[in-house]
PDB file of N, CA and C in Angstrom:
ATOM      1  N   UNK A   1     119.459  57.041  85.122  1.00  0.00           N
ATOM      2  CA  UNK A   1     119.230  55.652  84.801  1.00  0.00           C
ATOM      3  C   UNK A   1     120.524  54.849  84.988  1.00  0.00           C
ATOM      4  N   UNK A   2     121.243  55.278  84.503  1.00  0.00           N
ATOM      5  CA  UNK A   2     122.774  54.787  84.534  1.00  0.00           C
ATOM      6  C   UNK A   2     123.006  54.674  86.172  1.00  0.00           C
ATOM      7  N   UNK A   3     123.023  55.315  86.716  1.00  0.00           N
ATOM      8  CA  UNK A   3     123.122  55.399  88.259  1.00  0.00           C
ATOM      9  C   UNK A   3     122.558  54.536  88.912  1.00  0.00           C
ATOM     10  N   UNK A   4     120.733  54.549  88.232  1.00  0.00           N
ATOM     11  CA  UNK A   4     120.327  53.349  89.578  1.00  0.00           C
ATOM     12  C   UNK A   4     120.783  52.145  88.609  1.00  0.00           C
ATOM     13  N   UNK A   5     121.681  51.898  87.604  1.00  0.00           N
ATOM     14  CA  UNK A   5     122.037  50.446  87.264  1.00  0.00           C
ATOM     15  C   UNK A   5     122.896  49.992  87.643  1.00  0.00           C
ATOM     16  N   UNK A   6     124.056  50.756  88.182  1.00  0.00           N
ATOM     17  CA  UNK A   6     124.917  50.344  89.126  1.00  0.00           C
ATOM     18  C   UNK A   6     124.789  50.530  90.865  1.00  0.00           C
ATOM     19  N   UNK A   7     124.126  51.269  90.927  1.00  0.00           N
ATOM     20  CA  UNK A   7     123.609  50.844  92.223  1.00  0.00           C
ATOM     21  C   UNK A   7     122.992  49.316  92.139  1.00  0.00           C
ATOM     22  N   UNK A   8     121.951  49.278  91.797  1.00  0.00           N
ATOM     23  CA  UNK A   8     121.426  48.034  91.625  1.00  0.00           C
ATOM     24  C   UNK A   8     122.232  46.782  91.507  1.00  0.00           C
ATOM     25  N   UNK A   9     123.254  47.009  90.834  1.00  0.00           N
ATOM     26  CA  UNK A   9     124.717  45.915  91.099  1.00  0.00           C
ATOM     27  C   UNK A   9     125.233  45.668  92.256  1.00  0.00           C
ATOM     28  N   UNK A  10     125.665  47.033  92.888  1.00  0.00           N
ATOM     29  CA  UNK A  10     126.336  47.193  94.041  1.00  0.00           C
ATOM     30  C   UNK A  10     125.429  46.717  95.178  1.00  0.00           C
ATOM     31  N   UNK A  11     124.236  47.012  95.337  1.00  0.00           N
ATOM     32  CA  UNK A  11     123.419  46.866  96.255  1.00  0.00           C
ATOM     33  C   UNK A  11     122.902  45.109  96.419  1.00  0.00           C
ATOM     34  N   UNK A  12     122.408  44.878  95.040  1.00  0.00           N
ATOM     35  CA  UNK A  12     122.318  43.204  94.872  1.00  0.00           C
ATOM     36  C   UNK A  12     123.330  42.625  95.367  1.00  0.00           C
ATOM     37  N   UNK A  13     124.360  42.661  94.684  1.00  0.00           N
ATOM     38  CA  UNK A  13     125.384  41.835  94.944  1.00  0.00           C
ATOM     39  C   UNK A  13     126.119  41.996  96.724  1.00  0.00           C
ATOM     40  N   UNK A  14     126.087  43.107  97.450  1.00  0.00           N
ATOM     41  CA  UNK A  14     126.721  42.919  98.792  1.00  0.00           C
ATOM     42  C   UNK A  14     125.149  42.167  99.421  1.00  0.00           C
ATOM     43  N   UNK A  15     124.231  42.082  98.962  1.00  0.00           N
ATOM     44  CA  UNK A  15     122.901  41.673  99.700  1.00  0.00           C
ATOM     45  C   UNK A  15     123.179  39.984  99.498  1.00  0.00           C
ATOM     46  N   UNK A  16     123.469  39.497  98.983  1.00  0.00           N
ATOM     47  CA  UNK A  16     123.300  38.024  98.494  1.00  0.00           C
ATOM     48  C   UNK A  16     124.981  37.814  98.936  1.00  0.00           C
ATOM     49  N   UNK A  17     125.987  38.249  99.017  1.00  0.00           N
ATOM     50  CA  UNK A  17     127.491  38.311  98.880  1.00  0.00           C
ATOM     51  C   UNK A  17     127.350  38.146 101.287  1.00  0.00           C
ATOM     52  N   UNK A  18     127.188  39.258 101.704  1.00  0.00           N
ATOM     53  CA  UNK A  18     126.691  39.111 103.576  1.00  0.00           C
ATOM     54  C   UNK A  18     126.392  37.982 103.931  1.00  0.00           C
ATOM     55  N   UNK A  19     125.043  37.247 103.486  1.00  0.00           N
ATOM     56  CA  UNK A  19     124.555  35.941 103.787  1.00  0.00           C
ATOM     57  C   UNK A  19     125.353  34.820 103.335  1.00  0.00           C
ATOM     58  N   UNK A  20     126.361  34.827 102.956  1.00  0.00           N
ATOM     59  CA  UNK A  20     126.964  33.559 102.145  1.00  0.00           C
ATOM     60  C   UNK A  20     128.173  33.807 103.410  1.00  0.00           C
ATOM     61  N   UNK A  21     128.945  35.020 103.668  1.00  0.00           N
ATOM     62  CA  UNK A  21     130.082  35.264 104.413  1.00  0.00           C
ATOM     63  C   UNK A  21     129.541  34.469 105.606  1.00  0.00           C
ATOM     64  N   UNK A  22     128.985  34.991 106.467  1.00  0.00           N
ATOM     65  CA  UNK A  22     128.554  34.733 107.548  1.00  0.00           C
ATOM     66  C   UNK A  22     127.344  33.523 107.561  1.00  0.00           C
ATOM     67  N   UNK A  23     126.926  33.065 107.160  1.00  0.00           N
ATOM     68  CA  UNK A  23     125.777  31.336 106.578  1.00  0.00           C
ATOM     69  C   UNK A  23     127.109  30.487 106.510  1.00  0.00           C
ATOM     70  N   UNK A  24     128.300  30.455 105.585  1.00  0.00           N
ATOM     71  CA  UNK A  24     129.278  29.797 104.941  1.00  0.00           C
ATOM     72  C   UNK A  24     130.945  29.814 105.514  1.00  0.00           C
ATOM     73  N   UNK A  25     130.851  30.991 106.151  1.00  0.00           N
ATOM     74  CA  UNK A  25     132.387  31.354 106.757  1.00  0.00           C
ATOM     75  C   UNK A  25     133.227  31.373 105.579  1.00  0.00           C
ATOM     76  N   UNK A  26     132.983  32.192 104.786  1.00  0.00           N
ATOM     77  CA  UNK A  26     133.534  32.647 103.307  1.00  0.00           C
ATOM     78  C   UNK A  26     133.743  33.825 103.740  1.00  0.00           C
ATOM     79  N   UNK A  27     135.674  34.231 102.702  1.00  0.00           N
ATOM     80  CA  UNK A  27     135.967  35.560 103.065  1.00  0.00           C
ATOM     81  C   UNK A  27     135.483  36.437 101.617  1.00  0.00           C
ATOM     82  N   UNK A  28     135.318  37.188 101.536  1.00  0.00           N
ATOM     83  CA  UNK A  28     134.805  38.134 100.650  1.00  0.00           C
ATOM     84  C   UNK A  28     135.264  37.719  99.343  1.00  0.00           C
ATOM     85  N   UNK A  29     136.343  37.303  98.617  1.00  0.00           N
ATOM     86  CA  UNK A  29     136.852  36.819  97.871  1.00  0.00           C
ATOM     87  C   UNK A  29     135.514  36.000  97.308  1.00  0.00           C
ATOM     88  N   UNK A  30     135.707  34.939  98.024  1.00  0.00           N
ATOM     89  CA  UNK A  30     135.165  33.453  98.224  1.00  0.00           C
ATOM     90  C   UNK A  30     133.720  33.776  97.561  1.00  0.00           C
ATOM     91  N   UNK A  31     133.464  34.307  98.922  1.00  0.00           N
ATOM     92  CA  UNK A  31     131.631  34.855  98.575  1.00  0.00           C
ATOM     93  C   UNK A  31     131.556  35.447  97.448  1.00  0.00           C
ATOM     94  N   UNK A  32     131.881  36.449  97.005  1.00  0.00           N
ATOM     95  CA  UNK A  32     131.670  37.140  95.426  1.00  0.00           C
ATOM     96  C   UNK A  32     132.189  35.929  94.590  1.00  0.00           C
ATOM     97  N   UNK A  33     132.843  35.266  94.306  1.00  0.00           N
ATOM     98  CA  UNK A  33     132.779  34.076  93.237  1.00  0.00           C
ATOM     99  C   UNK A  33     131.676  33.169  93.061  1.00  0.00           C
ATOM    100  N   UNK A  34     131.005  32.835  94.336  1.00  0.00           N
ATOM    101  CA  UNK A  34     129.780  32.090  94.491  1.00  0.00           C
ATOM    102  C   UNK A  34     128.737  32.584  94.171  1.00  0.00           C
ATOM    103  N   UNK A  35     128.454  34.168  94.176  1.00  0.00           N
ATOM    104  CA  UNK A  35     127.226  34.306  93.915  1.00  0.00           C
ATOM    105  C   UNK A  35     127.202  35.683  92.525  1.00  0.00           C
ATOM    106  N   UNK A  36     128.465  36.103  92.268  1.00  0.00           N
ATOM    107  CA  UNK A  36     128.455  36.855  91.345  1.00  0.00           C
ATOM    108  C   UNK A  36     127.653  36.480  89.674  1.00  0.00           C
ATOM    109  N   UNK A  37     127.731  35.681  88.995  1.00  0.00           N
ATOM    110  CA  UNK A  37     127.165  34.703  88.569  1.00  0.00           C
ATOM    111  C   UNK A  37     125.213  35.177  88.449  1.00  0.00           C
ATOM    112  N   UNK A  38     125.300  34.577  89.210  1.00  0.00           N
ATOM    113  CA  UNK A  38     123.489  34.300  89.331  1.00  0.00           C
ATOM    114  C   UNK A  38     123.126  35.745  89.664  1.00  0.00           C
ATOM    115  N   UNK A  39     123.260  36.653  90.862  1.00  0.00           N
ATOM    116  CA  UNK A  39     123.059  37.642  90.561  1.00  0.00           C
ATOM    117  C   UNK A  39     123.306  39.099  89.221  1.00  0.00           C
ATOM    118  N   UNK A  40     124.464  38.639  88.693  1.00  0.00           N
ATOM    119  CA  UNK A  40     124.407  39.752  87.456  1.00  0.00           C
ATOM    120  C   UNK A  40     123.544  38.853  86.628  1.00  0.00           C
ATOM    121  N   UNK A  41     123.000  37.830  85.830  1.00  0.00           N
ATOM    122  CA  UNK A  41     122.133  37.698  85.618  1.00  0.00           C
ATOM    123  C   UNK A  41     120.674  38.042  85.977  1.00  0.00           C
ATOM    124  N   UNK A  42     120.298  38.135  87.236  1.00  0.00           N
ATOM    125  CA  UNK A  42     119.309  38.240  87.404  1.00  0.00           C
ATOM    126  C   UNK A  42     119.031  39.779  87.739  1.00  0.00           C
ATOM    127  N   UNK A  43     119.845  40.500  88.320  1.00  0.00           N
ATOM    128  CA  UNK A  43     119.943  42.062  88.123  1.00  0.00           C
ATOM    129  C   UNK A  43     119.927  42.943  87.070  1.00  0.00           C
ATOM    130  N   UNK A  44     120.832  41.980  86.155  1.00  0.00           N
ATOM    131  CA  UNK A  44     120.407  42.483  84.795  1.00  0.00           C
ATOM    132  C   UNK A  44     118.806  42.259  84.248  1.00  0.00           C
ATOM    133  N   UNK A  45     118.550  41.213  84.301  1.00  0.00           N
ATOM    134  CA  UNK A  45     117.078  41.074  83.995  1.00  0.00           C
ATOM    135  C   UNK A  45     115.696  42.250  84.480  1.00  0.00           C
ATOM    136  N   UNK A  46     116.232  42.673  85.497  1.00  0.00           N
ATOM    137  CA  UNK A  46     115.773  43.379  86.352  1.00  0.00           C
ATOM    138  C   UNK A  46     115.634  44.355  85.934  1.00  0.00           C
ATOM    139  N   UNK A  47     116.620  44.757  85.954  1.00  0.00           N
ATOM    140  CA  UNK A  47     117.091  46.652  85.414  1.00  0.00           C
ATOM    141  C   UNK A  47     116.646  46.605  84.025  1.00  0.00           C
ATOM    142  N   UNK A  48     116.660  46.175  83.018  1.00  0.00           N
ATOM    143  CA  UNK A  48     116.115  45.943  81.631  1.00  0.00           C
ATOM    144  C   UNK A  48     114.815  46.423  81.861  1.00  0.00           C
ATOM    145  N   UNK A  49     114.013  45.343  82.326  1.00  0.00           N
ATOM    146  CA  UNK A  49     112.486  45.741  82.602  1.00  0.00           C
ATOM    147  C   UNK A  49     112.020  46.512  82.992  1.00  0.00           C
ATOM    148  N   UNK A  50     112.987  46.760  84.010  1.00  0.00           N
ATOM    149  CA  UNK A  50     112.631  48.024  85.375  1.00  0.00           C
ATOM    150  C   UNK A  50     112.289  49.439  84.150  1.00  0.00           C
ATOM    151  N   UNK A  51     113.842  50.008  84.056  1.00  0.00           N
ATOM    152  CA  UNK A  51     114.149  50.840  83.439  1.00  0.00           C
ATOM    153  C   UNK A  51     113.133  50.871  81.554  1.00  0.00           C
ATOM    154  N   UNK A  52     113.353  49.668  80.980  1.00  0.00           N
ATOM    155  CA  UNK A  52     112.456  49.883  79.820  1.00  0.00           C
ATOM    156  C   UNK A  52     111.047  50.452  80.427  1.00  0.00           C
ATOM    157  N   UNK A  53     110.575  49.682  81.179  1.00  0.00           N
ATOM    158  CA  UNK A  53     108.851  50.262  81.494  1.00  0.00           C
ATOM    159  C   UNK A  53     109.089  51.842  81.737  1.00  0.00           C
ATOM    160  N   UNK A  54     109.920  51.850  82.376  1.00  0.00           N
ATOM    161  CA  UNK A  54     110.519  53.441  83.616  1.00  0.00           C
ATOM    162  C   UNK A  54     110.251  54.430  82.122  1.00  0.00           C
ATOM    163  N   UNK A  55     110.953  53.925  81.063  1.00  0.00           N
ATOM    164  CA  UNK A  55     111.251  55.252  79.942  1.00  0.00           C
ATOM    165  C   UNK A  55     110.281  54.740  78.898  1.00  0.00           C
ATOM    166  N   UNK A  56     109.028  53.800  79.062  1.00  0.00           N
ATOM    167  CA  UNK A  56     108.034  53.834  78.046  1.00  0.00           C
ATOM    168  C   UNK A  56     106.853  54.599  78.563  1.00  0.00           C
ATOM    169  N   UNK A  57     106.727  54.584  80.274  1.00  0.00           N
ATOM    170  CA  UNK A  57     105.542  55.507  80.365  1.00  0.00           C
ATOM    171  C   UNK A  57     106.008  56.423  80.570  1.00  0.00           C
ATOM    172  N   UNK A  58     107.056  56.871  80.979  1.00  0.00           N
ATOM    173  CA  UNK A  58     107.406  58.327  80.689  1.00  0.00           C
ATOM    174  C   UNK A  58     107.935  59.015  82.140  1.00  0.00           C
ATOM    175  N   UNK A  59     108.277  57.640  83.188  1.00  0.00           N
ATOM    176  CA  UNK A  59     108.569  57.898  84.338  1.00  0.00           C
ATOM    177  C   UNK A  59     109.807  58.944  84.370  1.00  0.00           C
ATOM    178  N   UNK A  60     110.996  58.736  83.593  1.00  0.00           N
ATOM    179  CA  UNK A  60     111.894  59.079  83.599  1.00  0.00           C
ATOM    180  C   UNK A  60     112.258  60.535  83.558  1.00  0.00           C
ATOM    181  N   UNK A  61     111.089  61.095  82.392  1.00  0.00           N
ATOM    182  CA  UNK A  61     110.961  62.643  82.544  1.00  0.00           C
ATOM    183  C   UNK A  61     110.173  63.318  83.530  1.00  0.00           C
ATOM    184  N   UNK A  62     109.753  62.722  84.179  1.00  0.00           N
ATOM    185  CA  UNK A  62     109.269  63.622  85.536  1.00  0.00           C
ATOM    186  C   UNK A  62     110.062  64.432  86.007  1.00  0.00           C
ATOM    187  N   UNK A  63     109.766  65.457  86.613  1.00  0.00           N
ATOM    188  CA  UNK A  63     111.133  66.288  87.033  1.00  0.00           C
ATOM    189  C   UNK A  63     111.299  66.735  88.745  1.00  0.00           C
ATOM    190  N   UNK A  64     110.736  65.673  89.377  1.00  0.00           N
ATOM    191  CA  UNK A  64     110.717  65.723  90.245  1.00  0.00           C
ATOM    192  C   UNK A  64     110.000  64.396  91.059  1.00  0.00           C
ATOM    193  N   UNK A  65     109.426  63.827  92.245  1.00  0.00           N
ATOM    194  CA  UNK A  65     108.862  63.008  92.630  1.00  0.00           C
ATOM    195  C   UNK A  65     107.728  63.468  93.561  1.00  0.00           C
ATOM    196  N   UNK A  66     107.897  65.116  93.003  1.00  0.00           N
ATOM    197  CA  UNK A  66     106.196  65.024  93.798  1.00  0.00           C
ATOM    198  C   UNK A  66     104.862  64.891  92.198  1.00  0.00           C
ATOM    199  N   UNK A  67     105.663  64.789  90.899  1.00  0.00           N
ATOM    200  CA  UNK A  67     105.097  64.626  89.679  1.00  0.00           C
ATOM    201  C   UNK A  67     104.158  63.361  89.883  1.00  0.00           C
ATOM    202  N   UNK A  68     102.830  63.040  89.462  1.00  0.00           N
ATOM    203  CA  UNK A  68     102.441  61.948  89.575  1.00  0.00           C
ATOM    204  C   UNK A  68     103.233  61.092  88.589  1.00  0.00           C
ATOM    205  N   UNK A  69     103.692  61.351  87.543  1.00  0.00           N
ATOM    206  CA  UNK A  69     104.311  60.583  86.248  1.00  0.00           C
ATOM    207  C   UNK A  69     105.480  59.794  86.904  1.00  0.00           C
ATOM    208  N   UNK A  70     106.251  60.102  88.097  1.00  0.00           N
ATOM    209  CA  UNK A  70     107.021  59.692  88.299  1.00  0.00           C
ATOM    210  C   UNK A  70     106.709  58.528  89.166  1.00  0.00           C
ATOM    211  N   UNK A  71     105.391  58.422  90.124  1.00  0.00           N
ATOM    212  CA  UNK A  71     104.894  57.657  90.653  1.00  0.00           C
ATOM    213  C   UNK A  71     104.320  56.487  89.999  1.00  0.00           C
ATOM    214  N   UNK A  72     103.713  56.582  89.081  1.00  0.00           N
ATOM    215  CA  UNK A  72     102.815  55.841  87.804  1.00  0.00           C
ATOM    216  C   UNK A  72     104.369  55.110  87.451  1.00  0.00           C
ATOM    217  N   UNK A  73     105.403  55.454  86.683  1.00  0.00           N
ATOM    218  CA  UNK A  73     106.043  54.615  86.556  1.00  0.00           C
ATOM    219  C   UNK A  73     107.269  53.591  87.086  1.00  0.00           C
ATOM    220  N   UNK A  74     106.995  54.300  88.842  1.00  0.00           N
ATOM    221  CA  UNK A  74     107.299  53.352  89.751  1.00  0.00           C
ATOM    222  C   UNK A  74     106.647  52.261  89.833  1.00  0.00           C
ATOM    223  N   UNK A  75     105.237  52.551  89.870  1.00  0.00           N
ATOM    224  CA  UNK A  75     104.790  51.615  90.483  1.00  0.00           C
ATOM    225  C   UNK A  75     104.432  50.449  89.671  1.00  0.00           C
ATOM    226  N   UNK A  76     104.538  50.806  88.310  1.00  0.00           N
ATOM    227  CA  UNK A  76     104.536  50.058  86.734  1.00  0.00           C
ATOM    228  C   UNK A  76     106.010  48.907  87.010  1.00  0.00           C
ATOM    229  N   UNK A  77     107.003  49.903  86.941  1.00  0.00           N
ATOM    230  CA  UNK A  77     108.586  48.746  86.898  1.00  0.00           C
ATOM    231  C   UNK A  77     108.746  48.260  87.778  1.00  0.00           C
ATOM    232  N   UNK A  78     108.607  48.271  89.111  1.00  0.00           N
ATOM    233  CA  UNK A  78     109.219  47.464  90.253  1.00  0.00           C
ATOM    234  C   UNK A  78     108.420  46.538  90.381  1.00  0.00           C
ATOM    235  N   UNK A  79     106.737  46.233  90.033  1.00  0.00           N
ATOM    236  CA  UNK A  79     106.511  44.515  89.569  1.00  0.00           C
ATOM    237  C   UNK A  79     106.715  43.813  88.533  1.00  0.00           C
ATOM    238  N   UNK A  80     107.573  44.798  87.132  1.00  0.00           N
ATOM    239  CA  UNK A  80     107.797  44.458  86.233  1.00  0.00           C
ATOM    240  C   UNK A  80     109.516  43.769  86.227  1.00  0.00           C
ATOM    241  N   UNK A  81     109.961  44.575  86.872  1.00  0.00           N
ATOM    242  CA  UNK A  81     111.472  44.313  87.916  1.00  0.00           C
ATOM    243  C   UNK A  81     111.598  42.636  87.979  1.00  0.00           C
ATOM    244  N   UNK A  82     110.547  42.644  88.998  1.00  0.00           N
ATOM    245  CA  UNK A  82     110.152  41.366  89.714  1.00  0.00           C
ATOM    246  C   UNK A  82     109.925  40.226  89.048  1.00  0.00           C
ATOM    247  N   UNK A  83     108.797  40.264  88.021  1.00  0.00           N
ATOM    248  CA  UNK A  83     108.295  39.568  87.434  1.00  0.00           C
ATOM    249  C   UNK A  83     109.481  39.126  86.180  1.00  0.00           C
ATOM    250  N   UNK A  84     109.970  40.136  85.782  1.00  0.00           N
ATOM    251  CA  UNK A  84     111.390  39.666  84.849  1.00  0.00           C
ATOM    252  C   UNK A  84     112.392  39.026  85.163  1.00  0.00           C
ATOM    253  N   UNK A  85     112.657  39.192  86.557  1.00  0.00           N
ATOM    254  CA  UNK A  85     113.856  38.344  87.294  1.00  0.00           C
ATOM    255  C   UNK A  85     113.507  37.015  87.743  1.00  0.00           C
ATOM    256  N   UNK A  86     111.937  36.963  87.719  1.00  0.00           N
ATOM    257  CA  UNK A  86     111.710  35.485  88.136  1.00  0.00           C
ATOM    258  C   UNK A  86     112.141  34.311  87.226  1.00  0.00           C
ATOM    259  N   UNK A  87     111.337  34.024  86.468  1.00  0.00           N
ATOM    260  CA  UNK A  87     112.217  32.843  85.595  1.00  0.00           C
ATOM    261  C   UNK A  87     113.552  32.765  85.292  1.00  0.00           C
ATOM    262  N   UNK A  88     114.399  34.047  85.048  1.00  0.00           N
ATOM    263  CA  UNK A  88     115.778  34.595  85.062  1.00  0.00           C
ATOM    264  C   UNK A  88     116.120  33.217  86.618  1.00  0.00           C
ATOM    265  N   UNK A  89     116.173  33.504  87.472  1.00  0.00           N
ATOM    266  CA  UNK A  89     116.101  33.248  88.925  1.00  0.00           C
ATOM    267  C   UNK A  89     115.616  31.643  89.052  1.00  0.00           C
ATOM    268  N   UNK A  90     114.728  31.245  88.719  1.00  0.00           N
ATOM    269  CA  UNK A  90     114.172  29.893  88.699  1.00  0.00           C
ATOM    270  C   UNK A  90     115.320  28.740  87.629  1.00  0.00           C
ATOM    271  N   UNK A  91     115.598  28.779  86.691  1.00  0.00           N
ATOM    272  CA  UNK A  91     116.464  29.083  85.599  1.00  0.00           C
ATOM    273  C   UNK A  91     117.677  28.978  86.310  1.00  0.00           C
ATOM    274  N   UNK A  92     118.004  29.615  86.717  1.00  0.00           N
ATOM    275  CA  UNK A  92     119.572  29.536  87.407  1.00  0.00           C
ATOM    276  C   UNK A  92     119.358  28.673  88.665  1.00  0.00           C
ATOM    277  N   UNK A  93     118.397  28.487  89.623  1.00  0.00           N
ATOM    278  CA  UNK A  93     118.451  27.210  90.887  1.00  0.00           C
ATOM    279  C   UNK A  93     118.438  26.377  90.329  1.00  0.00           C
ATOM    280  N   UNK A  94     117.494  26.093  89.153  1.00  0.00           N
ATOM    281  CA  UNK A  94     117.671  24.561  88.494  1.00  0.00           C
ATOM    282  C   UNK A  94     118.262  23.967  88.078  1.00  0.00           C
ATOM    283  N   UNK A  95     119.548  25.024  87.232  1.00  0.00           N
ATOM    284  CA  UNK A  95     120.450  24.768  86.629  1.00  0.00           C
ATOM    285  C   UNK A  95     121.646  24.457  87.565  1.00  0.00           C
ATOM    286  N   UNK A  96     121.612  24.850  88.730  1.00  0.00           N
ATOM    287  CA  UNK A  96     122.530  24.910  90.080  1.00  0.00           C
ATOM    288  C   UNK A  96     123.474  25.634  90.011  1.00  0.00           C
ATOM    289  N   UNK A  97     123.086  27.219  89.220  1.00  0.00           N
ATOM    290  CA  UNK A  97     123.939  27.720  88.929  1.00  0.00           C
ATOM    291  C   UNK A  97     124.093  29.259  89.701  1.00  0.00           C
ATOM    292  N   UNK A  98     122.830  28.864  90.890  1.00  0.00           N
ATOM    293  CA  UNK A  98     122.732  29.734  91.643  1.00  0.00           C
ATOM    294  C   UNK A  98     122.325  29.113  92.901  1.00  0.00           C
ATOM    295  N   UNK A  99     122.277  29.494  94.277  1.00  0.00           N
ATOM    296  CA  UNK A  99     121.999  28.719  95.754  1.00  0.00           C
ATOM    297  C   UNK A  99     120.816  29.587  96.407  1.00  0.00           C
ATOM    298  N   UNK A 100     119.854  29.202  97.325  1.00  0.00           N
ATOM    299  CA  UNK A 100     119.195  30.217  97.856  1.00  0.00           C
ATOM    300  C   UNK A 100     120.134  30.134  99.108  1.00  0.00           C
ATOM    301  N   UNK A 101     121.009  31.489  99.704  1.00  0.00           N
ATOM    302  CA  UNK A 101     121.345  31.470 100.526  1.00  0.00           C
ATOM    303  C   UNK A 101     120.310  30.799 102.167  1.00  0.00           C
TER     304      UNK A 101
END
């Protein structure tokens, strides 16, 4: 769990951090100040949901991924993921405290 929460950092943030470099002609510096912000908010939101659903149905103890349990609570958190980061996300454009690249 711990693992995919920093992945999920690492991965968000160079995804939204690329499009700003090259959209903006921002050097890496630049770009991570602009969008660091709105994404750990909204990644966090993410991973909360994700992961709470993940360890209420019981995804987490599967012990493998050919387990159906592990499938069931994929497919439970990653619209729960989604659905948690939205207003998170809406919330921050309005506020202009985030950009759609």
């Amino acid at each position: 769990m711990g693992l995919a929460v920093v992945l999920a950092f690492i991965v968000g943030i160079s995804m939204a951090v690329r499009p700003v470099m090259k959209n903006h002609g921002m050097a890496l510096g630049a770009a991570l100040s602009t969008v660091w912000l709105g994404e750990v908010f909204s990644i966090t939101a993410m991973e909360i949901a994700m992961n709470g659903i993940d360890y209420w149905i019981g995804g987490i103890q599967a012990g493998s991924i050919s387990n159906p349990l592990f499938w069931i609570g994929f497919a439970v958190a990653v619209p729960a993921g989604y659905l948690a980061a939205w207003p998170v996300n809406w919330i921050l454009l309005t506020r202009n405290l985030r950009q759609c690249h």
